[in-house]
PDB file of N, CA and C in Angstrom:
ATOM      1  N   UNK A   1     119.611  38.457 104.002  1.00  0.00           N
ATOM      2  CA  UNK A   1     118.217  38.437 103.636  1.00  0.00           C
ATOM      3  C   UNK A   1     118.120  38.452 102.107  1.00  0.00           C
ATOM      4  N   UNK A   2     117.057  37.933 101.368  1.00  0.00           N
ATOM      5  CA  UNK A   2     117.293  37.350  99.886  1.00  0.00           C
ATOM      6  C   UNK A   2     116.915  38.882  99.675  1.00  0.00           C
ATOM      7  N   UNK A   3     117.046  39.114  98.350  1.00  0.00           N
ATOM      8  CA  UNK A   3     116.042  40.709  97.949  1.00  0.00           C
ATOM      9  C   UNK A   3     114.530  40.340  97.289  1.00  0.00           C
ATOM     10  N   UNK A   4     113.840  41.013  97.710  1.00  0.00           N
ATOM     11  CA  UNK A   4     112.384  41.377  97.362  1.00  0.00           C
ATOM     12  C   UNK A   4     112.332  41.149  96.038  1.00  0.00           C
ATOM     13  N   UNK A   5     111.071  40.325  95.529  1.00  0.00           N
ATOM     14  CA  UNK A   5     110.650  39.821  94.219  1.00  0.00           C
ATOM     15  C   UNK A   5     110.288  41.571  93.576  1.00  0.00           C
ATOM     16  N   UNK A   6     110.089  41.821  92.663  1.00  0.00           N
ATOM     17  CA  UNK A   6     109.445  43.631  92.514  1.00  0.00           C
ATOM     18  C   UNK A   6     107.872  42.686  92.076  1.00  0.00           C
ATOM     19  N   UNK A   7     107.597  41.692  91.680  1.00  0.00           N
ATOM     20  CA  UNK A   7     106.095  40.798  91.832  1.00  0.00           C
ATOM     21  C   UNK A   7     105.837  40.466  92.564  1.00  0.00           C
ATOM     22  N   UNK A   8     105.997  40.613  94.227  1.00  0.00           N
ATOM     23  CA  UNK A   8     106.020  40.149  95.163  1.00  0.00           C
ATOM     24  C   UNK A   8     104.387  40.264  95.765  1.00  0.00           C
ATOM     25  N   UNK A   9     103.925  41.389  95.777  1.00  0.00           N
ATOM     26  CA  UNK A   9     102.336  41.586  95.807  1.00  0.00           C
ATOM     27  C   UNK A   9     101.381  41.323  94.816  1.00  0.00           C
ATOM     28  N   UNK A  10     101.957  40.820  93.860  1.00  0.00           N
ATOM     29  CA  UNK A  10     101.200  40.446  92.673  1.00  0.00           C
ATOM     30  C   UNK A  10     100.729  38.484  92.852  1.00  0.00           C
ATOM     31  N   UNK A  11      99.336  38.713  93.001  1.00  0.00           N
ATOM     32  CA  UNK A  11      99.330  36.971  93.196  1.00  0.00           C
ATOM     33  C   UNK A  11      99.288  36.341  91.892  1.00  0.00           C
ATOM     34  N   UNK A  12      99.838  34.858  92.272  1.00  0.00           N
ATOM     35  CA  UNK A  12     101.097  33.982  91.799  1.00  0.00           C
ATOM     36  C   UNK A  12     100.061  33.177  90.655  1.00  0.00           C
ATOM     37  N   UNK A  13      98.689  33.749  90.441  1.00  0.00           N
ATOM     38  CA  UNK A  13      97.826  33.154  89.316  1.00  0.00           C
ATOM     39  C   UNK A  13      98.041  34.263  88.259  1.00  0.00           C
ATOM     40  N   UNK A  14      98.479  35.372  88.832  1.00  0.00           N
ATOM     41  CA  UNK A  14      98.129  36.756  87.748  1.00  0.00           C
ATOM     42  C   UNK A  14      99.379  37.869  87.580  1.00  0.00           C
ATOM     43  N   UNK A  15      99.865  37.001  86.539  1.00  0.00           N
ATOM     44  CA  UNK A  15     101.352  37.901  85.950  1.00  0.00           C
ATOM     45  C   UNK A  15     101.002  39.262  85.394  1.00  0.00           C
ATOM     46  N   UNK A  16     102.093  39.820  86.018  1.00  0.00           N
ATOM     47  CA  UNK A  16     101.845  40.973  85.710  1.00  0.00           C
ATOM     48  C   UNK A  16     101.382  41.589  84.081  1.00  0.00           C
ATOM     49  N   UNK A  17     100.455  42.323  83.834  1.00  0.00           N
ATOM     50  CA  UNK A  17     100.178  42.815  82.672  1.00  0.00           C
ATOM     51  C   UNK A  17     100.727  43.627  81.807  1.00  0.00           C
ATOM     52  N   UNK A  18     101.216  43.446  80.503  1.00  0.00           N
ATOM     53  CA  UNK A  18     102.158  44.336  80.038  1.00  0.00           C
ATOM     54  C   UNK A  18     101.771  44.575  78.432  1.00  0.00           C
ATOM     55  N   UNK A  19     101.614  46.051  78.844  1.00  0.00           N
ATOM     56  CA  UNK A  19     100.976  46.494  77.585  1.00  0.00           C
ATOM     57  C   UNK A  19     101.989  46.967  76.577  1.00  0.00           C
ATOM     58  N   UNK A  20     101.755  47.193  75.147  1.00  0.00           N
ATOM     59  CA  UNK A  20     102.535  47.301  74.033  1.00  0.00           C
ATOM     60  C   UNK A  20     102.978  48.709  74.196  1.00  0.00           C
ATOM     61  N   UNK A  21     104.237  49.676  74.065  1.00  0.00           N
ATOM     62  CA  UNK A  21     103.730  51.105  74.717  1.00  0.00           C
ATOM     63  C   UNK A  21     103.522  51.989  72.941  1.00  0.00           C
ATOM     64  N   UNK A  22     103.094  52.555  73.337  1.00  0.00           N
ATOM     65  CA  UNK A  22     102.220  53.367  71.988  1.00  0.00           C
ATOM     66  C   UNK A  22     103.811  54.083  71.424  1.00  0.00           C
ATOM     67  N   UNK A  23     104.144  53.880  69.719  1.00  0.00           N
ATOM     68  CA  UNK A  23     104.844  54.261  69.008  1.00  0.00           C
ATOM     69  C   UNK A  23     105.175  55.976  68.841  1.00  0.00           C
ATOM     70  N   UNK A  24     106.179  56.344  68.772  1.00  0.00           N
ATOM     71  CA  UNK A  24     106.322  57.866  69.051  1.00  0.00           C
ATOM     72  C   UNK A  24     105.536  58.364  68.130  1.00  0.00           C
ATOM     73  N   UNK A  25     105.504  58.259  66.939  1.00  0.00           N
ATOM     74  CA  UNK A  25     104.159  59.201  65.790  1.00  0.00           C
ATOM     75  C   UNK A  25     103.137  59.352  67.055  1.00  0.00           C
ATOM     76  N   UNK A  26     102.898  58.164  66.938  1.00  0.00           N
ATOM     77  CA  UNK A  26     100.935  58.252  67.382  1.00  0.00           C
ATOM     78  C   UNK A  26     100.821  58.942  68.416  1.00  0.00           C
ATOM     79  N   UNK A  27     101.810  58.844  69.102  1.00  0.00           N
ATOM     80  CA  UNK A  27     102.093  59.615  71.050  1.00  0.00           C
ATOM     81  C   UNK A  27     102.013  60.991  70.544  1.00  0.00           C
ATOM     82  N   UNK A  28     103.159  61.456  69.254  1.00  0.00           N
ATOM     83  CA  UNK A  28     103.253  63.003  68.785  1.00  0.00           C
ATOM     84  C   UNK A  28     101.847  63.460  68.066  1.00  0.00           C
ATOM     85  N   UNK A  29     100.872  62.018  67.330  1.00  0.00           N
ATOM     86  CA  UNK A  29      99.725  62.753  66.696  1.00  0.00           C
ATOM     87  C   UNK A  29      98.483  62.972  67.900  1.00  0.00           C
ATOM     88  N   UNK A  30      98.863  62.419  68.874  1.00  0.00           N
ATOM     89  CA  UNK A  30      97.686  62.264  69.794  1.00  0.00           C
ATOM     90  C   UNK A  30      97.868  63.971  70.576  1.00  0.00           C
ATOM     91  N   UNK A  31      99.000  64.213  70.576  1.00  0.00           N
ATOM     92  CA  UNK A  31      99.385  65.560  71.304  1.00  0.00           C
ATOM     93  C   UNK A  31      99.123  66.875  70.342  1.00  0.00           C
ATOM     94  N   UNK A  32      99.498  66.200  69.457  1.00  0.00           N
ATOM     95  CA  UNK A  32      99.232  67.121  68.349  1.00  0.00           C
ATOM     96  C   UNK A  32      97.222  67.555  68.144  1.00  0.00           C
ATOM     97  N   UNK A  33      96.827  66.327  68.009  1.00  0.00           N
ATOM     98  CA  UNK A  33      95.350  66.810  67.855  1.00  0.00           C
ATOM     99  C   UNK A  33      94.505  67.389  69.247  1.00  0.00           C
ATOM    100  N   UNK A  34      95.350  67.879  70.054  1.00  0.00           N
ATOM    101  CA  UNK A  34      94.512  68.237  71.097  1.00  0.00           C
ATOM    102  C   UNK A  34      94.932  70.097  70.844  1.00  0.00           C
ATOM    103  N   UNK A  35      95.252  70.833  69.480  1.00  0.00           N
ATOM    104  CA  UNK A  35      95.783  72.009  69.522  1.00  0.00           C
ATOM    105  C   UNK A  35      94.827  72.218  67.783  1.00  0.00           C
ATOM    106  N   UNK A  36      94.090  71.203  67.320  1.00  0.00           N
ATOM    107  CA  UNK A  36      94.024  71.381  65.758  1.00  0.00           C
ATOM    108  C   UNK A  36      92.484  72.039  66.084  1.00  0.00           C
ATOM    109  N   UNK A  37      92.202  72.756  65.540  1.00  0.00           N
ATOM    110  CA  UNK A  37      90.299  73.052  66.265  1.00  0.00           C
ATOM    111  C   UNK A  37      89.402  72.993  64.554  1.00  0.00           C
ATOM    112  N   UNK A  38      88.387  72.615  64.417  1.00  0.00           N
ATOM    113  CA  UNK A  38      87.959  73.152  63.594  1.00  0.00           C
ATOM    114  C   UNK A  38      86.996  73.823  63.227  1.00  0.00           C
ATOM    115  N   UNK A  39      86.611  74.960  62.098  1.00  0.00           N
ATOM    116  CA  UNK A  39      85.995  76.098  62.442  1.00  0.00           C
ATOM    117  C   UNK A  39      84.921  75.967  63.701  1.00  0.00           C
ATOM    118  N   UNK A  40      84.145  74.926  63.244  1.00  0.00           N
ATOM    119  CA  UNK A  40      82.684  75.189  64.477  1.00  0.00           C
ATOM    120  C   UNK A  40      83.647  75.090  65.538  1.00  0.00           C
ATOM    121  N   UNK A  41      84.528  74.903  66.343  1.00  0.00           N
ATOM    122  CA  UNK A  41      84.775  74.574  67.718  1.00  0.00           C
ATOM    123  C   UNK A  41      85.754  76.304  68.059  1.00  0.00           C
ATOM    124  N   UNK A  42      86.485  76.715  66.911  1.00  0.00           N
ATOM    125  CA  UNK A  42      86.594  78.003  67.250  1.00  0.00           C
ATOM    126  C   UNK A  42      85.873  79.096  67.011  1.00  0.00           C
ATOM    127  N   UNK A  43      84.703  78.856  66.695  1.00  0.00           N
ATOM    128  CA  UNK A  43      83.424  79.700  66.798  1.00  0.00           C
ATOM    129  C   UNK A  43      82.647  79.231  68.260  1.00  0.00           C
ATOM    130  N   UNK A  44      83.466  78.548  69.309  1.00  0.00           N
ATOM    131  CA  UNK A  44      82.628  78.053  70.476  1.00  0.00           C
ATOM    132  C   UNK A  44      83.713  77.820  71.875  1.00  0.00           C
ATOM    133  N   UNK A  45      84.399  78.545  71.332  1.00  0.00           N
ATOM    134  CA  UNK A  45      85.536  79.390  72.882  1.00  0.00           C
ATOM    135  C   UNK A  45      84.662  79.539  73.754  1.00  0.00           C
ATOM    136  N   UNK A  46      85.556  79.299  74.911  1.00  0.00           N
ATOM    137  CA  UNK A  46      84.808  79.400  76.305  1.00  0.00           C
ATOM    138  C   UNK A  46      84.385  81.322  76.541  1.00  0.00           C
ATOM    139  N   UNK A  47      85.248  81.870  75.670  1.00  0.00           N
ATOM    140  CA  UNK A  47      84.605  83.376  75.955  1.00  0.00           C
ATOM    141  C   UNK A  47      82.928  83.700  75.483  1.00  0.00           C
ATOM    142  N   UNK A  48      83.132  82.561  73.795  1.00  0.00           N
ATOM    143  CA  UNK A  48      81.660  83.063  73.275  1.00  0.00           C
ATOM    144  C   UNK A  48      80.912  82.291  73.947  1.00  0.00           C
ATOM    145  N   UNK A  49      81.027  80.898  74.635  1.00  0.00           N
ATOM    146  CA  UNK A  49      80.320  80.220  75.264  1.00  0.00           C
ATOM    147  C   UNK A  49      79.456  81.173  76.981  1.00  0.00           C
ATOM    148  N   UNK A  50      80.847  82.086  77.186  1.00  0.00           N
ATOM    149  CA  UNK A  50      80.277  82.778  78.023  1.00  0.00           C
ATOM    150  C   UNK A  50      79.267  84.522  77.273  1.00  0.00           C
ATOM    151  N   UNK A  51      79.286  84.074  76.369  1.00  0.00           N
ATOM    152  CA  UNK A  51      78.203  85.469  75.724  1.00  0.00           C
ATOM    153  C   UNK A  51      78.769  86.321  75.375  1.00  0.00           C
ATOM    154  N   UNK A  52      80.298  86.330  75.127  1.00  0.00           N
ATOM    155  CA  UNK A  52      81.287  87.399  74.420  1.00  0.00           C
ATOM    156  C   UNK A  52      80.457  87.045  72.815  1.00  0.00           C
ATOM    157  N   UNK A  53      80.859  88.539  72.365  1.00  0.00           N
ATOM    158  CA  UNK A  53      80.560  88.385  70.813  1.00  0.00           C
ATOM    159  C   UNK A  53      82.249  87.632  70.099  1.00  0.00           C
ATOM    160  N   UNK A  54      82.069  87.547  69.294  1.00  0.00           N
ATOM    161  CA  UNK A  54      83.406  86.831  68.069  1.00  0.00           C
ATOM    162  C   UNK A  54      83.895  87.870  68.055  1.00  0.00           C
ATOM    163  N   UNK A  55      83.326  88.944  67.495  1.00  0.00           N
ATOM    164  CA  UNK A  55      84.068  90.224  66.977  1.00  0.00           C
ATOM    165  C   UNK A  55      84.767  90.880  68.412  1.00  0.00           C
ATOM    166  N   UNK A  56      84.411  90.884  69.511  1.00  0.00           N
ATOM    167  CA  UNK A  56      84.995  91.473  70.839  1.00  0.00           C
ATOM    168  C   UNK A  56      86.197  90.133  71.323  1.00  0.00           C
ATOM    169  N   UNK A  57      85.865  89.470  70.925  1.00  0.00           N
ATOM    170  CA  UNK A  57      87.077  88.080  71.308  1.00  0.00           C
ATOM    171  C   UNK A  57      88.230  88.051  70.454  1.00  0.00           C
ATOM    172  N   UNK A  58      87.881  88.470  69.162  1.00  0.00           N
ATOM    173  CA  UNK A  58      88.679  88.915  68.339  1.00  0.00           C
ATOM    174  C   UNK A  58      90.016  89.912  68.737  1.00  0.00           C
ATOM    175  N   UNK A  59      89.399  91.522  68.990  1.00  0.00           N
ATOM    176  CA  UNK A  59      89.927  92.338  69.249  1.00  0.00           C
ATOM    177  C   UNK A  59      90.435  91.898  70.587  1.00  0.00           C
ATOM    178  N   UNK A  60      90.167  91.064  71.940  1.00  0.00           N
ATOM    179  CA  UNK A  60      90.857  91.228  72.778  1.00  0.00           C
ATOM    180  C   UNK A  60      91.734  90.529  73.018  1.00  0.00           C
ATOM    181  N   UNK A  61      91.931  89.235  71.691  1.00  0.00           N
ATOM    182  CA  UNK A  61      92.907  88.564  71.678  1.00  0.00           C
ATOM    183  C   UNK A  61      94.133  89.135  70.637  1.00  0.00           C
ATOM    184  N   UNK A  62      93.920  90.071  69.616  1.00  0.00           N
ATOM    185  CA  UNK A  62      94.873  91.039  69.180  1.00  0.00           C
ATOM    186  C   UNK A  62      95.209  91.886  69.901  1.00  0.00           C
ATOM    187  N   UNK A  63      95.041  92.321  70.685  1.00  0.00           N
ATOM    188  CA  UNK A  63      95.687  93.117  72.188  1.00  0.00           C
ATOM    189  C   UNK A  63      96.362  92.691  72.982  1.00  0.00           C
ATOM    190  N   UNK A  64      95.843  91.137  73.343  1.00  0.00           N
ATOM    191  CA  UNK A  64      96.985  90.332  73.919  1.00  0.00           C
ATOM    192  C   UNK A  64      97.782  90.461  73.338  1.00  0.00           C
ATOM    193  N   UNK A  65      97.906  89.874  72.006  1.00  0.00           N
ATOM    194  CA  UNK A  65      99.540  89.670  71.363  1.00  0.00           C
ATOM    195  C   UNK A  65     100.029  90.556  71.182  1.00  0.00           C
ATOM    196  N   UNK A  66      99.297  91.484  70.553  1.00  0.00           N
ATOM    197  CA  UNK A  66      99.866  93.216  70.831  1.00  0.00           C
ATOM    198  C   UNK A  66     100.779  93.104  71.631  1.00  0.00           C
ATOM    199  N   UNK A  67     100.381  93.229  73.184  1.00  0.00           N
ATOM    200  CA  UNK A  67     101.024  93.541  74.255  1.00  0.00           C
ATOM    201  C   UNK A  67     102.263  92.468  74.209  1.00  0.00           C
ATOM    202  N   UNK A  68     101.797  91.287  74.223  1.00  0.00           N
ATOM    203  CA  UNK A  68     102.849  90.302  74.510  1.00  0.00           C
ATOM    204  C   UNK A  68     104.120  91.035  73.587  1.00  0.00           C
ATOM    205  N   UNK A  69     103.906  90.813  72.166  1.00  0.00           N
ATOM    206  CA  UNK A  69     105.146  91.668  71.380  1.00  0.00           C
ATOM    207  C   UNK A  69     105.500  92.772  71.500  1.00  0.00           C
ATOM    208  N   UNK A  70     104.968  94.076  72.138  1.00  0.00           N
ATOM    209  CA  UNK A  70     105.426  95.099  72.609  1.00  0.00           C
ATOM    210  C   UNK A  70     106.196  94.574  74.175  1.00  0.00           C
ATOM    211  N   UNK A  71     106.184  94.041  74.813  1.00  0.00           N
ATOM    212  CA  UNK A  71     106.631  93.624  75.911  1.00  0.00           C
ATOM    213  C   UNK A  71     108.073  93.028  75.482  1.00  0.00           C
ATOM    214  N   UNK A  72     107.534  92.067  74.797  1.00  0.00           N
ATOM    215  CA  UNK A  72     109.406  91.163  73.740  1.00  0.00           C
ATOM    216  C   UNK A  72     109.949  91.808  73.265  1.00  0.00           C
ATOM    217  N   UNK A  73     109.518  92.964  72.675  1.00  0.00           N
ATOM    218  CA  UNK A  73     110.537  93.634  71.513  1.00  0.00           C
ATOM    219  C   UNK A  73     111.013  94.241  72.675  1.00  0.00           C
ATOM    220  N   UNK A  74     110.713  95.284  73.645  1.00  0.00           N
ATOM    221  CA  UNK A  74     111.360  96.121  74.587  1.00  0.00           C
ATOM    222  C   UNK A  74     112.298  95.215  75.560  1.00  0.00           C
ATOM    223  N   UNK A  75     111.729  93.847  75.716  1.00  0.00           N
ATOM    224  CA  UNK A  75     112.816  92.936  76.307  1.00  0.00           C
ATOM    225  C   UNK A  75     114.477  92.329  75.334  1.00  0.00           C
ATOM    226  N   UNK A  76     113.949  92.631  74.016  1.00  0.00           N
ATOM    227  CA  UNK A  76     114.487  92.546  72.832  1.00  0.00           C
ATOM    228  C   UNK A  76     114.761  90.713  72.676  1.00  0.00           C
ATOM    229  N   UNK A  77     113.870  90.637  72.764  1.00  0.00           N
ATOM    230  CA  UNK A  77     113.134  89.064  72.454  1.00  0.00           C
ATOM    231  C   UNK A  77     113.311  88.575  70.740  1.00  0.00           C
ATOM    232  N   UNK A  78     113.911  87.368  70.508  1.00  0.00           N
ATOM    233  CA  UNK A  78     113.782  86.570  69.144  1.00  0.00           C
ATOM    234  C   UNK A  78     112.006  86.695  68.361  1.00  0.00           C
ATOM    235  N   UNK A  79     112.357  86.809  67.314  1.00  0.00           N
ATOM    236  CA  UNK A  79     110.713  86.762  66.796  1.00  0.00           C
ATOM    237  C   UNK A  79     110.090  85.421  67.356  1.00  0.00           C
ATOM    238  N   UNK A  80     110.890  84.433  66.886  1.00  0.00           N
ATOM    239  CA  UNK A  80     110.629  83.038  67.176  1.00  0.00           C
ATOM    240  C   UNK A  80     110.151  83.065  68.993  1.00  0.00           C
ATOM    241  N   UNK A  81     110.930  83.772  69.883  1.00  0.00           N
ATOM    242  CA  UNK A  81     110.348  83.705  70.594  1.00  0.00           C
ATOM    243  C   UNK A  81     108.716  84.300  71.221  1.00  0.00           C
ATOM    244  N   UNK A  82     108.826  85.710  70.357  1.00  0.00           N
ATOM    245  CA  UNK A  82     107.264  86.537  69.862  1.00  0.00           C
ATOM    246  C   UNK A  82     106.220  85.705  69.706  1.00  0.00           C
ATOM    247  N   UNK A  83     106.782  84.664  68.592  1.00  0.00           N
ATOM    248  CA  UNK A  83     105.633  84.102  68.017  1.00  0.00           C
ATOM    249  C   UNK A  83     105.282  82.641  68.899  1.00  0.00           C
ATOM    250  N   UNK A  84     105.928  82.225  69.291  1.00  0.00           N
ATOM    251  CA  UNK A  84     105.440  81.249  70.122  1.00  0.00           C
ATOM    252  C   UNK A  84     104.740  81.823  71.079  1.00  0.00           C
ATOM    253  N   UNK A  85     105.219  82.513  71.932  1.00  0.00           N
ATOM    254  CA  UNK A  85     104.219  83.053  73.096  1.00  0.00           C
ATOM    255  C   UNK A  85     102.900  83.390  72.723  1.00  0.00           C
ATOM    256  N   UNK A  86     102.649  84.159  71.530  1.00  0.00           N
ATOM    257  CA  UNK A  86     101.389  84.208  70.460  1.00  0.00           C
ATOM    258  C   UNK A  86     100.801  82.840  70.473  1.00  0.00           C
ATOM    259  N   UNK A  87     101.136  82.460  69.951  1.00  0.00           N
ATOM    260  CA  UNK A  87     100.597  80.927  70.151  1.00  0.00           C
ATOM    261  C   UNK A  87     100.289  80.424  71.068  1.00  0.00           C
ATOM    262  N   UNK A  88     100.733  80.376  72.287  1.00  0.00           N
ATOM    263  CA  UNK A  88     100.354  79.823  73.820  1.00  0.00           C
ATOM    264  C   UNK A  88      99.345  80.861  74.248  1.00  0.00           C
ATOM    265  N   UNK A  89      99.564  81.915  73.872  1.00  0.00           N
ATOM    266  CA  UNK A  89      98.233  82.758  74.610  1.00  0.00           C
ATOM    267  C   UNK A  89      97.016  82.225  73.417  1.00  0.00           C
ATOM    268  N   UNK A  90      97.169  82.036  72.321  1.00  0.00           N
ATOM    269  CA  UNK A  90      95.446  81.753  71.535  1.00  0.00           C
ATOM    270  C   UNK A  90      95.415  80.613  72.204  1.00  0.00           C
ATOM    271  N   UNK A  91      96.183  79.242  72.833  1.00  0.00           N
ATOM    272  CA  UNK A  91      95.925  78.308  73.017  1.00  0.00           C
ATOM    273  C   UNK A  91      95.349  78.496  74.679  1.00  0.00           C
ATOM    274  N   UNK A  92      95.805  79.314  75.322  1.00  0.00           N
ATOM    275  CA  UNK A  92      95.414  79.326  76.905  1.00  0.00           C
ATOM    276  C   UNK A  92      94.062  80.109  76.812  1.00  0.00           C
ATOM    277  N   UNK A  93      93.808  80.908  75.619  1.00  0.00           N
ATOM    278  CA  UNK A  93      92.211  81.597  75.409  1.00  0.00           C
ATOM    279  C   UNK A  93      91.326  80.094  74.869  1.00  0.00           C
ATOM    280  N   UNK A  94      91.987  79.198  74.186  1.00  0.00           N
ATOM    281  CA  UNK A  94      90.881  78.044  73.956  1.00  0.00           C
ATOM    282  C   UNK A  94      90.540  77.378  75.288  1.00  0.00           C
ATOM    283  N   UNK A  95      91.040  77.938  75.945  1.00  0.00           N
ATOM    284  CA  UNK A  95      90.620  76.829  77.625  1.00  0.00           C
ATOM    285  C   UNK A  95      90.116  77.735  78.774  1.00  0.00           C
ATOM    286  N   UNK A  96      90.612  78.905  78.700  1.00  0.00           N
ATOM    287  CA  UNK A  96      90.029  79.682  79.521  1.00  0.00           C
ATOM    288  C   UNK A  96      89.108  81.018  78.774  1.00  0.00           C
ATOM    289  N   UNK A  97      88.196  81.769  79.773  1.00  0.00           N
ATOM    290  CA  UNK A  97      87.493  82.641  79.103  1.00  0.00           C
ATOM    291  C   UNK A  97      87.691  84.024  79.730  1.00  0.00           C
ATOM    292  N   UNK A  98      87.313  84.799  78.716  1.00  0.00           N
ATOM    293  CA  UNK A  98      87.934  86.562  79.037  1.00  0.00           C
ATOM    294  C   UNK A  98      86.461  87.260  79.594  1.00  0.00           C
ATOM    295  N   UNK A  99      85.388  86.278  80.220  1.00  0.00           N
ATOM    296  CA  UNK A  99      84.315  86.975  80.620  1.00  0.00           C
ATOM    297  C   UNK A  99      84.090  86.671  82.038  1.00  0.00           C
ATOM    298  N   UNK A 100      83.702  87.766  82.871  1.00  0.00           N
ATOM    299  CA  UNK A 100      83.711  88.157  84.226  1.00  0.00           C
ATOM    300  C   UNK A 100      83.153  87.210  84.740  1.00  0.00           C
ATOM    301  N   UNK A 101      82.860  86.091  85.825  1.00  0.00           N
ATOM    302  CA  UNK A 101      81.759  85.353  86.307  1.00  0.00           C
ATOM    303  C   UNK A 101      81.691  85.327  87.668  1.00  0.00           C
ATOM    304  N   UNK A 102      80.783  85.728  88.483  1.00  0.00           N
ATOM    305  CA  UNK A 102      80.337  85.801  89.566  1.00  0.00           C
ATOM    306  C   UNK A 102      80.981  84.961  90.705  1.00  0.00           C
ATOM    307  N   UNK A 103      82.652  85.891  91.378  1.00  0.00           N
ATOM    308  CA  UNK A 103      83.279  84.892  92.141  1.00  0.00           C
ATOM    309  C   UNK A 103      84.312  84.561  91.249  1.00  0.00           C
ATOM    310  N   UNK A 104      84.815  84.847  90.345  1.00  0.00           N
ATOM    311  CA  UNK A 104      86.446  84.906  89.282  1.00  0.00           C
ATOM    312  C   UNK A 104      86.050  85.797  88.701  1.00  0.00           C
ATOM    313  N   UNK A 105      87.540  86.278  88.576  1.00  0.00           N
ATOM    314  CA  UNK A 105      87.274  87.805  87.799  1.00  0.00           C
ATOM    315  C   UNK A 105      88.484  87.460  86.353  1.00  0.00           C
ATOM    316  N   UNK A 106      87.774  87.651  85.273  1.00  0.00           N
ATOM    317  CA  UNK A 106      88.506  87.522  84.068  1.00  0.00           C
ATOM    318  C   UNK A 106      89.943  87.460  84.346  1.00  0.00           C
ATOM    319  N   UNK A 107      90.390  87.258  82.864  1.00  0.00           N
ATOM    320  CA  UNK A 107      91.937  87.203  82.910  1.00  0.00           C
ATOM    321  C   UNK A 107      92.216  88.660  82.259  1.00  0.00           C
ATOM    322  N   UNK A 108      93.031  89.281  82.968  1.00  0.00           N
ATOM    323  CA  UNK A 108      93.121  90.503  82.654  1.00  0.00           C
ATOM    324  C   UNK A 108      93.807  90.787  81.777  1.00  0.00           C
ATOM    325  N   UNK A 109      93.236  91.728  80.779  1.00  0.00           N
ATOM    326  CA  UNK A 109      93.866  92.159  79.035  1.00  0.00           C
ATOM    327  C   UNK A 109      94.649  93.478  78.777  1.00  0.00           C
ATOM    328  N   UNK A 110      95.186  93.396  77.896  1.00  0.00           N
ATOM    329  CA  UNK A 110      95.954  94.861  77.993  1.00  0.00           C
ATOM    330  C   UNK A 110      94.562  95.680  77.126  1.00  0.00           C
ATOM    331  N   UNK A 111      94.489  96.766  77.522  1.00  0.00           N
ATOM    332  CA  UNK A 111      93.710  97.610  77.049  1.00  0.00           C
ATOM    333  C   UNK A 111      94.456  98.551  76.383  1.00  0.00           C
ATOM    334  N   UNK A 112      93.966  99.618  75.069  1.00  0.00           N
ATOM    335  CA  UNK A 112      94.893 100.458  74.790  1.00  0.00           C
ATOM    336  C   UNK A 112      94.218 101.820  74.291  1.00  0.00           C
TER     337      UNK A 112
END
C-alpha cells in the first residue's frame, strides 16, 4: 500500500498555508511584556479591584514573602531560590485576588 500524502485532506486548489514563525527576541519580548505593569495597572490588582485598600495589599503581600522566606531559609533554600519564589507570588497576586467572594474563599495568607 503506497503511504499517505500528510496533504492528503487538504484540497488540491489550496496548499497548505505556511506562516513565517516569529523570531526568538520577539517570542522572548512578547513573554516578557505580559510581567512589565505600569504604575496605573499596579494600582488596579484584582485585590483593589475587589475593594482591598493598597495599603492592606501591601502588607499582605509582605507576609507572603515573609513566610515564603521563613519557610526557605528553614528548608535552607538558595537566596536565588527565595527570590524567585518572591517573584511568582507578586506575579500570581497580579492575577488572582486576596478578597473573600461569595462561593471562593481567598487565597490564604500567613498571618503573624
Amino acid at each position: 500500500m503506497p503511504p499517505l500524502s500528510l496533504t492528503a485532506h487538504l484540497p488540491a486548489s489550496q496548499p497548505a498555508a505556511r506562516q513565517r514563525p516569529k523570531s526568538p527576541g520577539r517570542v522572548l519580548a512578547e513573554a516578557e511584556e505580559q510581567w512589565l505593569y505600569t504604575e496605573e495597572e499596579l494600582a488596579h490588582t484584582p485585590s483593589i479591584q475587589d475593594g482591598m485598600s493598597p495599603e492592606k495589599e501591601r502588607e499582605l503581600r509582605a507576609k507572603g514573602v515573609t513566610f515564603v522566606r521563613q519557610v526557605g531559609i528553614m528548608l535552607k533554600l538558595p537566596e536565588l531560590t527565595l527570590s524567585t519564589a518572591a517573584v511568582f507570588f507578586h506575579r500570581f497576586l497580579m492575577r488572582i485576588t486576596l478578597v473573600d467572594k461569595p462561593g471562593a474563599k481567598a487565597l490564604h495568607h500567613y498571618v503573624r
